[in-house]
PDB file of N, CA and C in Angstrom:
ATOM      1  N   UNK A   1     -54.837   8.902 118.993  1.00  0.00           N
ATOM      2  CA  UNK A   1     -53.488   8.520 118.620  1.00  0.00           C
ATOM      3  C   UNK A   1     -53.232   8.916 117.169  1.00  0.00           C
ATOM      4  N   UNK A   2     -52.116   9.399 117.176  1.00  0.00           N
ATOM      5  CA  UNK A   2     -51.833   9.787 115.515  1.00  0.00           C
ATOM      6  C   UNK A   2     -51.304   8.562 115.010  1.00  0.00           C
ATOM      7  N   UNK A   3     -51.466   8.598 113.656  1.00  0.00           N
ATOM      8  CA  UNK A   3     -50.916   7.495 112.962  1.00  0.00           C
ATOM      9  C   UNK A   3     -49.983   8.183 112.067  1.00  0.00           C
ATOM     10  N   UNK A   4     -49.006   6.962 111.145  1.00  0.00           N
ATOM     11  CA  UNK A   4     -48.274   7.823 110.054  1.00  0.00           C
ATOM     12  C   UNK A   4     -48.716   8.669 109.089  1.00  0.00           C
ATOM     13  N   UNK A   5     -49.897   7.999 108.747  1.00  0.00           N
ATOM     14  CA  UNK A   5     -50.669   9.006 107.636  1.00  0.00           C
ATOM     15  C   UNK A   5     -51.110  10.250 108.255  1.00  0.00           C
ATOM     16  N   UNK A   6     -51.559  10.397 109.402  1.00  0.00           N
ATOM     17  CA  UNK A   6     -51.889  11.531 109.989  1.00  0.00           C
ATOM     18  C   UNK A   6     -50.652  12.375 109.983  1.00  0.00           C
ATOM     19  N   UNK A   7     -49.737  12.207 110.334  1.00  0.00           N
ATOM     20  CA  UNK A   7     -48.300  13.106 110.621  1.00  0.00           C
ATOM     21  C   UNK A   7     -47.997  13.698 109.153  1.00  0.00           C
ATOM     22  N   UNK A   8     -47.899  12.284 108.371  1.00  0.00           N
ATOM     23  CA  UNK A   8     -47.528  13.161 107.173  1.00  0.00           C
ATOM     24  C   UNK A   8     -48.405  14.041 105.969  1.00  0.00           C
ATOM     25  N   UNK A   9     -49.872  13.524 106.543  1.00  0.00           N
ATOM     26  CA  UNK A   9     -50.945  14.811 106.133  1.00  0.00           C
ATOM     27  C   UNK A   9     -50.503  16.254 106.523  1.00  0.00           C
ATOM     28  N   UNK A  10     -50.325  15.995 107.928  1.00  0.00           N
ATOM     29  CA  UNK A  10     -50.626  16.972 108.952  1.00  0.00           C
ATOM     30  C   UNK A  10     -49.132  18.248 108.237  1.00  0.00           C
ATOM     31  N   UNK A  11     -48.047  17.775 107.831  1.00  0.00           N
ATOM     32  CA  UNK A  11     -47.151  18.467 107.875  1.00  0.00           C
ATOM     33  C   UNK A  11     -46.265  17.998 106.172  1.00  0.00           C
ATOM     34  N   UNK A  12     -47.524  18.290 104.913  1.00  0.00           N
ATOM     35  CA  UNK A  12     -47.027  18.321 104.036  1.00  0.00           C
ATOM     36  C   UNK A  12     -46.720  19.539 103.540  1.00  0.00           C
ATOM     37  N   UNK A  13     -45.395  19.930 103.331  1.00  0.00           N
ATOM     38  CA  UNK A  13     -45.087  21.035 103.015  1.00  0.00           C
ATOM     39  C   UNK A  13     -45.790  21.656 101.455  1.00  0.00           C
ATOM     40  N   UNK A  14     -45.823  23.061 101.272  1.00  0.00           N
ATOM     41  CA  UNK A  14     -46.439  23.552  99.862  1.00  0.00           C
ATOM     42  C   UNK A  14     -44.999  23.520  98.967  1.00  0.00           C
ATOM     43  N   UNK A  15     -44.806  23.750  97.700  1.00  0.00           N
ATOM     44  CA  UNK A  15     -43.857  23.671  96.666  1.00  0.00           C
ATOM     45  C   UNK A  15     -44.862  24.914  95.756  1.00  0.00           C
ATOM     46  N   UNK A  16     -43.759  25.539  95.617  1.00  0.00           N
ATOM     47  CA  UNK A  16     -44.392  26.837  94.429  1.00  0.00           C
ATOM     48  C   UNK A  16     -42.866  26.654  93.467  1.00  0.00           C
ATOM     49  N   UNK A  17     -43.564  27.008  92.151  1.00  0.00           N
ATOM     50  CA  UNK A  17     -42.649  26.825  91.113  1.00  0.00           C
ATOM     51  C   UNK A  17     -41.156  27.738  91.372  1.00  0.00           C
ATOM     52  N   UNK A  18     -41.298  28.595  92.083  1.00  0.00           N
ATOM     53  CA  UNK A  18     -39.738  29.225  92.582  1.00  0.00           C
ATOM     54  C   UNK A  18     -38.814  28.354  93.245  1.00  0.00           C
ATOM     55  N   UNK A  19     -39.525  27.883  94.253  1.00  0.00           N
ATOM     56  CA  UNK A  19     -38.751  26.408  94.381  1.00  0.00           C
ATOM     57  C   UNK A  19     -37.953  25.567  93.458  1.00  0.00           C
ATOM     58  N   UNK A  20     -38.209  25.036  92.814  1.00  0.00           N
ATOM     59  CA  UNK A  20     -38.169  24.232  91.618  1.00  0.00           C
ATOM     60  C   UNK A  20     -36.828  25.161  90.654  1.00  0.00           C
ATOM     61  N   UNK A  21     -36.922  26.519  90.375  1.00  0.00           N
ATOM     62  CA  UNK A  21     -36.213  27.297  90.012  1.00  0.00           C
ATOM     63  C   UNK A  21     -34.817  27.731  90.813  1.00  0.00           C
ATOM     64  N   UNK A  22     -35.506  27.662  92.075  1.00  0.00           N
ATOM     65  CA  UNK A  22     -34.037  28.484  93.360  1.00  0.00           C
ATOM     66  C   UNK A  22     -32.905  26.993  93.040  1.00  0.00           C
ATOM     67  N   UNK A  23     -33.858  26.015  93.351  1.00  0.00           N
ATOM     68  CA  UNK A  23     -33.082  24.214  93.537  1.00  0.00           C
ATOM     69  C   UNK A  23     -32.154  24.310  92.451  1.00  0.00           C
ATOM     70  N   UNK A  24     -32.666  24.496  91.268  1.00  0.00           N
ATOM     71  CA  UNK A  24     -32.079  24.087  89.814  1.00  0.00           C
ATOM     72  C   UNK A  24     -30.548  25.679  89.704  1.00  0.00           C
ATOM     73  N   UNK A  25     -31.234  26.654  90.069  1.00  0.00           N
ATOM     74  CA  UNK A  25     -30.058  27.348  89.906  1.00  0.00           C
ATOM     75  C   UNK A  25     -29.064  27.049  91.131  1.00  0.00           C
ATOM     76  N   UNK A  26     -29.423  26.723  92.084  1.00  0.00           N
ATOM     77  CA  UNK A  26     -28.218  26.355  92.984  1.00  0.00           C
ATOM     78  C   UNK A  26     -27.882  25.160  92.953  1.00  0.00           C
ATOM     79  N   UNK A  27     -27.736  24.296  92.003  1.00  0.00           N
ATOM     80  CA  UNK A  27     -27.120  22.976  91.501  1.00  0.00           C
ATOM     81  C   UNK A  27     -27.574  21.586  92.540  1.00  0.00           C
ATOM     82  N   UNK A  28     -28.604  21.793  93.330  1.00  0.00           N
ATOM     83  CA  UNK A  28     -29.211  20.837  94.026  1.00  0.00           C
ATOM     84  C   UNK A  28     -29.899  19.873  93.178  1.00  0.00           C
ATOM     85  N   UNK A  29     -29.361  19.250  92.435  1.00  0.00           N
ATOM     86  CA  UNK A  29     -30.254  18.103  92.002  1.00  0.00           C
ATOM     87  C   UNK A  29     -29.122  17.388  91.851  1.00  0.00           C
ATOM     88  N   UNK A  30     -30.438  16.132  92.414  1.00  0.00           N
ATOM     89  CA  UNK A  30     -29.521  14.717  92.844  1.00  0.00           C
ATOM     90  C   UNK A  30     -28.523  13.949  92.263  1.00  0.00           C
ATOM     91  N   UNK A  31     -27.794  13.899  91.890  1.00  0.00           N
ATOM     92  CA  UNK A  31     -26.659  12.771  91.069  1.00  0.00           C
ATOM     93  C   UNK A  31     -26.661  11.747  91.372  1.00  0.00           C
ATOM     94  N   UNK A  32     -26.448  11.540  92.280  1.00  0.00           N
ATOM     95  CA  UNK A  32     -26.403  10.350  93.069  1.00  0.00           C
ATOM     96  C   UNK A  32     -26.860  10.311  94.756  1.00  0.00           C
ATOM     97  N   UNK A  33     -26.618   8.895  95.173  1.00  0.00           N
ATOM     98  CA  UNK A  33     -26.766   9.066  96.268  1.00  0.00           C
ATOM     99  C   UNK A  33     -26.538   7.606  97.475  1.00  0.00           C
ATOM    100  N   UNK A  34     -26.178   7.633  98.347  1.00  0.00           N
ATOM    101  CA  UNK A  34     -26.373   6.008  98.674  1.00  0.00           C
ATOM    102  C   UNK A  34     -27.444   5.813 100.123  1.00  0.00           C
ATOM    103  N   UNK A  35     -27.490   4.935 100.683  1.00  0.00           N
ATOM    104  CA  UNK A  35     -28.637   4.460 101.563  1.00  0.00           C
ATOM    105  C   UNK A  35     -28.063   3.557 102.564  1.00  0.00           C
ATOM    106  N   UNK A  36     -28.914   3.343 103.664  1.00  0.00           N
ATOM    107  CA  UNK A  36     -28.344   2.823 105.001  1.00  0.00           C
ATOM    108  C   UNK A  36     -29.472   2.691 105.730  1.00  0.00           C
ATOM    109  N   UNK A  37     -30.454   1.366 106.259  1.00  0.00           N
ATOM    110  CA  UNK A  37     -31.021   1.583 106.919  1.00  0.00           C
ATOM    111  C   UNK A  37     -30.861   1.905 108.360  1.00  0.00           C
ATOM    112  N   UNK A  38     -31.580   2.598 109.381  1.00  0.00           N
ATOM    113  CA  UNK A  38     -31.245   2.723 110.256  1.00  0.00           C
ATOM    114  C   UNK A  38     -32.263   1.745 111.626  1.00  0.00           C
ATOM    115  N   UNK A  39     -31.588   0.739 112.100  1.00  0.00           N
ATOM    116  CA  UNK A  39     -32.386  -0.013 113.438  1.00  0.00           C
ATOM    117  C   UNK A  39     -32.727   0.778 114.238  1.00  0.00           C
ATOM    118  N   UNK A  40     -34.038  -0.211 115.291  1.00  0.00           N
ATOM    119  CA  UNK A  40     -34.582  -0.014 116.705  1.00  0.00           C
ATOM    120  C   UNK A  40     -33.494  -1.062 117.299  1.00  0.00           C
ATOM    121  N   UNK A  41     -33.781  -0.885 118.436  1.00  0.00           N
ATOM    122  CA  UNK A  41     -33.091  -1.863 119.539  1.00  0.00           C
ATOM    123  C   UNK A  41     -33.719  -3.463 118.799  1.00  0.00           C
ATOM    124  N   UNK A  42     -34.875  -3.243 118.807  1.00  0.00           N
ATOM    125  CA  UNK A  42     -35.611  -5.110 118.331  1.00  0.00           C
ATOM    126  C   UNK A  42     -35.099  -5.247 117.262  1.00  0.00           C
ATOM    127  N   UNK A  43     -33.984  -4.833 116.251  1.00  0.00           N
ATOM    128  CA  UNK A  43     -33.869  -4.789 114.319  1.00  0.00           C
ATOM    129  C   UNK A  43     -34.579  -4.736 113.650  1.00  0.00           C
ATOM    130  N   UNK A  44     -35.721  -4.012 114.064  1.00  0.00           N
ATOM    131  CA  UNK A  44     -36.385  -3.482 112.746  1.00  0.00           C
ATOM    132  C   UNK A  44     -36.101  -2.061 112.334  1.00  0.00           C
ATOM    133  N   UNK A  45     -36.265  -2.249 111.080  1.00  0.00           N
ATOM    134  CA  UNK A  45     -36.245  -0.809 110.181  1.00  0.00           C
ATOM    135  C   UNK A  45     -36.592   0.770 110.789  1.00  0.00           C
ATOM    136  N   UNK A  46     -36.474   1.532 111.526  1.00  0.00           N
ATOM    137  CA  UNK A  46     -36.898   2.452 111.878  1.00  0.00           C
ATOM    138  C   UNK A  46     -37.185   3.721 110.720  1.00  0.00           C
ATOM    139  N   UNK A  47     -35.993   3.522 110.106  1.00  0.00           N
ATOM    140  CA  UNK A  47     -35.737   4.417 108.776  1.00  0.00           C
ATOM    141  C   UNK A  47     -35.017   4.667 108.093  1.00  0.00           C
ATOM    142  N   UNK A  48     -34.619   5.287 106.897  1.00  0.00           N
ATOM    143  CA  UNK A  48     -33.911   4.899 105.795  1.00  0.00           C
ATOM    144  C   UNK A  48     -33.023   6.637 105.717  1.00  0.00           C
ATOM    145  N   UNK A  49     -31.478   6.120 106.464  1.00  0.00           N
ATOM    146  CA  UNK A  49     -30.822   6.956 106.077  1.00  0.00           C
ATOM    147  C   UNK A  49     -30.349   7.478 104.743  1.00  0.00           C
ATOM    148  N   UNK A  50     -30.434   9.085 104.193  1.00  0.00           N
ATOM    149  CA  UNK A  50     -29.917   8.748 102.759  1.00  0.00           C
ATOM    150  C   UNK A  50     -29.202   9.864 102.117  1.00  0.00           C
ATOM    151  N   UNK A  51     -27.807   9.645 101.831  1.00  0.00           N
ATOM    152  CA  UNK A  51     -26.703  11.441 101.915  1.00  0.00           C
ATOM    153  C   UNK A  51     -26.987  11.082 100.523  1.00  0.00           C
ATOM    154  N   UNK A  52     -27.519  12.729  99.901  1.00  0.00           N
ATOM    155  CA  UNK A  52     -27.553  12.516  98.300  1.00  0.00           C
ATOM    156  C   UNK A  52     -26.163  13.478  98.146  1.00  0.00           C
ATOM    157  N   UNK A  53     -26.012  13.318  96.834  1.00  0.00           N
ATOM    158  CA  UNK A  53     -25.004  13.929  95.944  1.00  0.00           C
ATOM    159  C   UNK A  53     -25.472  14.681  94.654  1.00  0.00           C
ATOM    160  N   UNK A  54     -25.179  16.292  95.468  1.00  0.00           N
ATOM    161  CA  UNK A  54     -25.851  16.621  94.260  1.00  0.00           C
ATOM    162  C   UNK A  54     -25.187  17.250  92.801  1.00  0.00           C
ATOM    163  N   UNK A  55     -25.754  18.068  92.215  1.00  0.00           N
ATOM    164  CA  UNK A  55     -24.759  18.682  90.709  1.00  0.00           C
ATOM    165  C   UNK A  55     -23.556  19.639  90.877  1.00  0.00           C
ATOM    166  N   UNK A  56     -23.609  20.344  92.206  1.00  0.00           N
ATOM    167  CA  UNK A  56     -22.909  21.435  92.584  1.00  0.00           C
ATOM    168  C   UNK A  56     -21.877  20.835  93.523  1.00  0.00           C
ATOM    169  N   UNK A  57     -21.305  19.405  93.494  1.00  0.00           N
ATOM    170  CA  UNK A  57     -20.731  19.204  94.194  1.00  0.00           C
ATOM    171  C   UNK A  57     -20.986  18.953  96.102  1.00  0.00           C
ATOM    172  N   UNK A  58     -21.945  19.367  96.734  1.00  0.00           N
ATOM    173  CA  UNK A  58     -22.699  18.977  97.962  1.00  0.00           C
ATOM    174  C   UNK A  58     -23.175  18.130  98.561  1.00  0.00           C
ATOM    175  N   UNK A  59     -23.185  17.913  99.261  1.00  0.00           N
ATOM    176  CA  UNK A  59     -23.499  16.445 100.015  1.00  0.00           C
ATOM    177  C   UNK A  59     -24.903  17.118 101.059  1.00  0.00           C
ATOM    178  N   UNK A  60     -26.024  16.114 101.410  1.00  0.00           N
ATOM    179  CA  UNK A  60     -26.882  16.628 102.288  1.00  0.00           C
ATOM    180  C   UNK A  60     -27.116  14.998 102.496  1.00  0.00           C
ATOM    181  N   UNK A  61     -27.467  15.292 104.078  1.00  0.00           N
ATOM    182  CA  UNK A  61     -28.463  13.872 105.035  1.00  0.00           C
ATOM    183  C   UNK A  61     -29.585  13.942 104.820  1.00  0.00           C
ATOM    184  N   UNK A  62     -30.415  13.086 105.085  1.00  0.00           N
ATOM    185  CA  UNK A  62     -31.272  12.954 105.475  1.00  0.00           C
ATOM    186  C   UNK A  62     -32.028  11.589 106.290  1.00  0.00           C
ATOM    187  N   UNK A  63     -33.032  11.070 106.526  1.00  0.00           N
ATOM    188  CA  UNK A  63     -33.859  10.132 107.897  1.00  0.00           C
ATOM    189  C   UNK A  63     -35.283  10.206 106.436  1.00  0.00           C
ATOM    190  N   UNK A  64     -35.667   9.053 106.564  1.00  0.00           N
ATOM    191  CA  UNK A  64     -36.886   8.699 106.044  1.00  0.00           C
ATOM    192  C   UNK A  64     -37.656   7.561 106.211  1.00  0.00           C
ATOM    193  N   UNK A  65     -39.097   8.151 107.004  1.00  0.00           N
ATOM    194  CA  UNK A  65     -39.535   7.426 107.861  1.00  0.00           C
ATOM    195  C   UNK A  65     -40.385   6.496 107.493  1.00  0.00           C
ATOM    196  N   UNK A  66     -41.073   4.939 107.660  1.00  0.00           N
ATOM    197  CA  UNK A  66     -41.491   4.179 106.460  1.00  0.00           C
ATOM    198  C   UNK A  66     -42.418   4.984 105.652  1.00  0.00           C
ATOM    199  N   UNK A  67     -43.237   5.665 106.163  1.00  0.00           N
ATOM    200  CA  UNK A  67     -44.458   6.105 105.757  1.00  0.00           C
ATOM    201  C   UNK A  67     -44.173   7.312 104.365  1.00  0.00           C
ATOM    202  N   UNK A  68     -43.323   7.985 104.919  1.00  0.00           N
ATOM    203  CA  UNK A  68     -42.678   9.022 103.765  1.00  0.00           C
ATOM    204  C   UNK A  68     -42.134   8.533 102.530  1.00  0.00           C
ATOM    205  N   UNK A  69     -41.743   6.857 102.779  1.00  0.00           N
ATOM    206  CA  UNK A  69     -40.928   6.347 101.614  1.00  0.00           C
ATOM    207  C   UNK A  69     -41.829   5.864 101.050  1.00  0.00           C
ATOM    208  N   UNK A  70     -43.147   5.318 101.673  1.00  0.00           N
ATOM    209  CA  UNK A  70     -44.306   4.376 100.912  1.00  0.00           C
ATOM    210  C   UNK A  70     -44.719   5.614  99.788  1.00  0.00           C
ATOM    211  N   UNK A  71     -45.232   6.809 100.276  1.00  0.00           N
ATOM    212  CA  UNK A  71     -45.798   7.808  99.171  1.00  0.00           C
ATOM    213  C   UNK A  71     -44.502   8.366  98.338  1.00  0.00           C
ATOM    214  N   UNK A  72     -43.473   8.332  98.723  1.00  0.00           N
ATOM    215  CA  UNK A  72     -42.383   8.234  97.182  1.00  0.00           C
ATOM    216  C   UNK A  72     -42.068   7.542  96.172  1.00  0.00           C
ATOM    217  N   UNK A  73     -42.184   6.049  96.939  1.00  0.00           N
ATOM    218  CA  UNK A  73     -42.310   4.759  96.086  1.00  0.00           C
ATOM    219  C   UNK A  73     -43.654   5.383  95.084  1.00  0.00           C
ATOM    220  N   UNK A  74     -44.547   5.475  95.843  1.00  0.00           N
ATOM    221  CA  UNK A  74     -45.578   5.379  94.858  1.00  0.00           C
ATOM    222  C   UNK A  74     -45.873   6.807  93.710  1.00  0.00           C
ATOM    223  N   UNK A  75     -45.446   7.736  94.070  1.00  0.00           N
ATOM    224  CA  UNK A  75     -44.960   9.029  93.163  1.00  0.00           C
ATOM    225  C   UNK A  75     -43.935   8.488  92.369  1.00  0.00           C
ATOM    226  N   UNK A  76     -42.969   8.121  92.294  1.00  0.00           N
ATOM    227  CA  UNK A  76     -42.075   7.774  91.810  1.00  0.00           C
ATOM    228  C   UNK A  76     -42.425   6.406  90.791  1.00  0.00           C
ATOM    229  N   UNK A  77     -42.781   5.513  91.439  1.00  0.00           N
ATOM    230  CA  UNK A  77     -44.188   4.685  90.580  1.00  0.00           C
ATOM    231  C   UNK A  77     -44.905   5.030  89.245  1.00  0.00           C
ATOM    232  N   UNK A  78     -45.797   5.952  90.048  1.00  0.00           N
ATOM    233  CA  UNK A  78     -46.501   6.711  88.979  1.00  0.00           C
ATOM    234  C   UNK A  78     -45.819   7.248  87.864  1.00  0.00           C
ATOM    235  N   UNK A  79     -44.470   8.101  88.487  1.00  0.00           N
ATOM    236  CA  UNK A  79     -44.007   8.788  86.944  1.00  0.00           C
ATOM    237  C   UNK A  79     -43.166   7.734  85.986  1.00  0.00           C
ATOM    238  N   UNK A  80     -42.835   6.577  86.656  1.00  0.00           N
ATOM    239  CA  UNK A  80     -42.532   5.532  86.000  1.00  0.00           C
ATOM    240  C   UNK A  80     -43.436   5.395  84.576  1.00  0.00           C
ATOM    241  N   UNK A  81     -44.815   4.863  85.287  1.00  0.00           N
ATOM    242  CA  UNK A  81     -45.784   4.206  84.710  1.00  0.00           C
ATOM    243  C   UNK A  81     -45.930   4.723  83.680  1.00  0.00           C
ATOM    244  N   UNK A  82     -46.014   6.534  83.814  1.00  0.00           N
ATOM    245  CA  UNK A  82     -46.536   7.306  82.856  1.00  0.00           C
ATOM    246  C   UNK A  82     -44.831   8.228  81.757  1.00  0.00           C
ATOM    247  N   UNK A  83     -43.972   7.219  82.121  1.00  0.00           N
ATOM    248  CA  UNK A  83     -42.640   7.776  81.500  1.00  0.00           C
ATOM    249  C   UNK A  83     -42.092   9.500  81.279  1.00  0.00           C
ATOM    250  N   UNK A  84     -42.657   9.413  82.866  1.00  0.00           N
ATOM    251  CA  UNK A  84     -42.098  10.941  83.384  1.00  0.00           C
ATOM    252  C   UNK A  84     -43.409  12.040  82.580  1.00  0.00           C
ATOM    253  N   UNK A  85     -44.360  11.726  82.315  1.00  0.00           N
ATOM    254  CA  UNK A  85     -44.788  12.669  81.085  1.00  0.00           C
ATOM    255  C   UNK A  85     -45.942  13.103  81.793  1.00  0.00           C
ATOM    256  N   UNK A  86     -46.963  12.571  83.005  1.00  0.00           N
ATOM    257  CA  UNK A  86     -48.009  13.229  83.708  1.00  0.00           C
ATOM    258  C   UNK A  86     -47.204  13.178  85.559  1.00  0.00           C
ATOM    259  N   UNK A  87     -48.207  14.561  86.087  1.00  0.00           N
ATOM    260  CA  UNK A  87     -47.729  14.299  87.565  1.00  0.00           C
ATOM    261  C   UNK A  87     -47.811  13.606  88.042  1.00  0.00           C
ATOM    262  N   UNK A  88     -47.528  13.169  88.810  1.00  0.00           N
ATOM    263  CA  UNK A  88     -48.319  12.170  89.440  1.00  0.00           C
ATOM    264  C   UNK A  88     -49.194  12.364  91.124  1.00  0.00           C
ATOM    265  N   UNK A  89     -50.142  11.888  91.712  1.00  0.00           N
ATOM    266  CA  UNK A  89     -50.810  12.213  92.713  1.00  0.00           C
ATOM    267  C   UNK A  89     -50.484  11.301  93.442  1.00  0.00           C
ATOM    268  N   UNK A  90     -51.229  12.137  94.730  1.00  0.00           N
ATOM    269  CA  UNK A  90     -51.293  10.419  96.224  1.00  0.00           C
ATOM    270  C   UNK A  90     -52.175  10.364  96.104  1.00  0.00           C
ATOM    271  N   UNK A  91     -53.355   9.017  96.474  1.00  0.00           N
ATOM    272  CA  UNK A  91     -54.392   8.764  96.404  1.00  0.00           C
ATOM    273  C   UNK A  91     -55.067   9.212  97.792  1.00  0.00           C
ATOM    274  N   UNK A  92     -56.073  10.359  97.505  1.00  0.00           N
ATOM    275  CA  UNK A  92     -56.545  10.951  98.881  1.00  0.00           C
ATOM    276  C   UNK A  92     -57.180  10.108 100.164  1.00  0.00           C
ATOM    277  N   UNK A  93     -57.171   8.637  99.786  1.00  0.00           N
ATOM    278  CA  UNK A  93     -57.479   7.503 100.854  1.00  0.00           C
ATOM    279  C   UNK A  93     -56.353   7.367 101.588  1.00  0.00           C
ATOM    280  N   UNK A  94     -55.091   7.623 101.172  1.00  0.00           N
ATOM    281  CA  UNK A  94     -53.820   7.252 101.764  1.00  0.00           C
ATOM    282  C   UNK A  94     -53.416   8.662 102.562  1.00  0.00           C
ATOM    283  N   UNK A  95     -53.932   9.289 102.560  1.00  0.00           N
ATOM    284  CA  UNK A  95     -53.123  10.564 103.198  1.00  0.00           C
ATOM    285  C   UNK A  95     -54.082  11.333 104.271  1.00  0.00           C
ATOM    286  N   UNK A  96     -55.523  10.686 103.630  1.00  0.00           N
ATOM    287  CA  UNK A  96     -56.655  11.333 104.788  1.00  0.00           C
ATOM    288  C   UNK A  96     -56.498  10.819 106.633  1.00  0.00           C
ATOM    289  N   UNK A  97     -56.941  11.321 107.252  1.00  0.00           N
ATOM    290  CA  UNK A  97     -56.478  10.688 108.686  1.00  0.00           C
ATOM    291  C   UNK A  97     -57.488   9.635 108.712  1.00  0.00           C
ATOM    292  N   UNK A  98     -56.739   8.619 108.979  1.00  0.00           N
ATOM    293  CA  UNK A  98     -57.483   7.091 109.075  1.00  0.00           C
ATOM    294  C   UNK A  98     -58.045   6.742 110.688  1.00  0.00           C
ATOM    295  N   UNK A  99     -59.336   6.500 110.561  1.00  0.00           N
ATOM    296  CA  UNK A  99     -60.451   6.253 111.314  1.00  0.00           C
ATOM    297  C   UNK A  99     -59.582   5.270 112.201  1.00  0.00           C
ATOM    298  N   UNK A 100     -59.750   4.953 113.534  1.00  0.00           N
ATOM    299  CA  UNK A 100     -59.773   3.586 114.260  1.00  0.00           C
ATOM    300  C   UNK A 100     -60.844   2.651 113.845  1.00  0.00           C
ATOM    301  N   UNK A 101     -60.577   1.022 113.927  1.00  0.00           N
ATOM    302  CA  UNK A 101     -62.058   0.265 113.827  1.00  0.00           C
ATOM    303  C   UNK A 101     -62.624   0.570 114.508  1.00  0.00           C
ATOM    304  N   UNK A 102     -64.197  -0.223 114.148  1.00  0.00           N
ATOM    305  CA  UNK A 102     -65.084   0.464 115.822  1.00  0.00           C
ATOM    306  C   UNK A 102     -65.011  -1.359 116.170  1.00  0.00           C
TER     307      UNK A 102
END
């Protein structure tokens, strides 16, 4: 059985500094943005709808699933901690594919 950490190991995308460059010249960075969770039938959280707003005037959707938001919280965390000034990492316990008990 896969778990969340497995999925989002399994399908972390690469980032090369052109990236980072294409984004910034085509005015994609975030301004704003607002949020909406989205229910299961039982009301729980399934995932966190979220249309950002970016510099160029654009709007984009997106779905974010708990597991994706736990390792942003905690990136986002980190550059807190360190006042934007080191990268920050995931801790390779959290992202490795997690064992079943025996």
């Amino acid at each position: 059985m896969t778990t969340p950490a497995d999925t989002f190991t399994l399908n972390v995308p690469t980032i090369e500094q052109g990236d980072a460059v294409a984004t910034a010249i085509a005015g994609q960075i975030v301004q704003s943005f607002n949020a909406r969770p989205i229910l299961n039938n039982n009301g729980t959280i399934e995932a966190l709808l979220v249309k950002w707003k970016f510099g160029n005037g654009e709007t984009d959707k997106l779905l974010i699933a708990p597991y994706a938001a736990l390792m942003l919280r905690m990136i986002i965390s980190q550059l807190e901690e360190n006042d934007w000034t080191e990268l920050p990492t995931i801790p390779p316990d959290l992202t490795a594919p997690q064992q079943p008990p025996h």
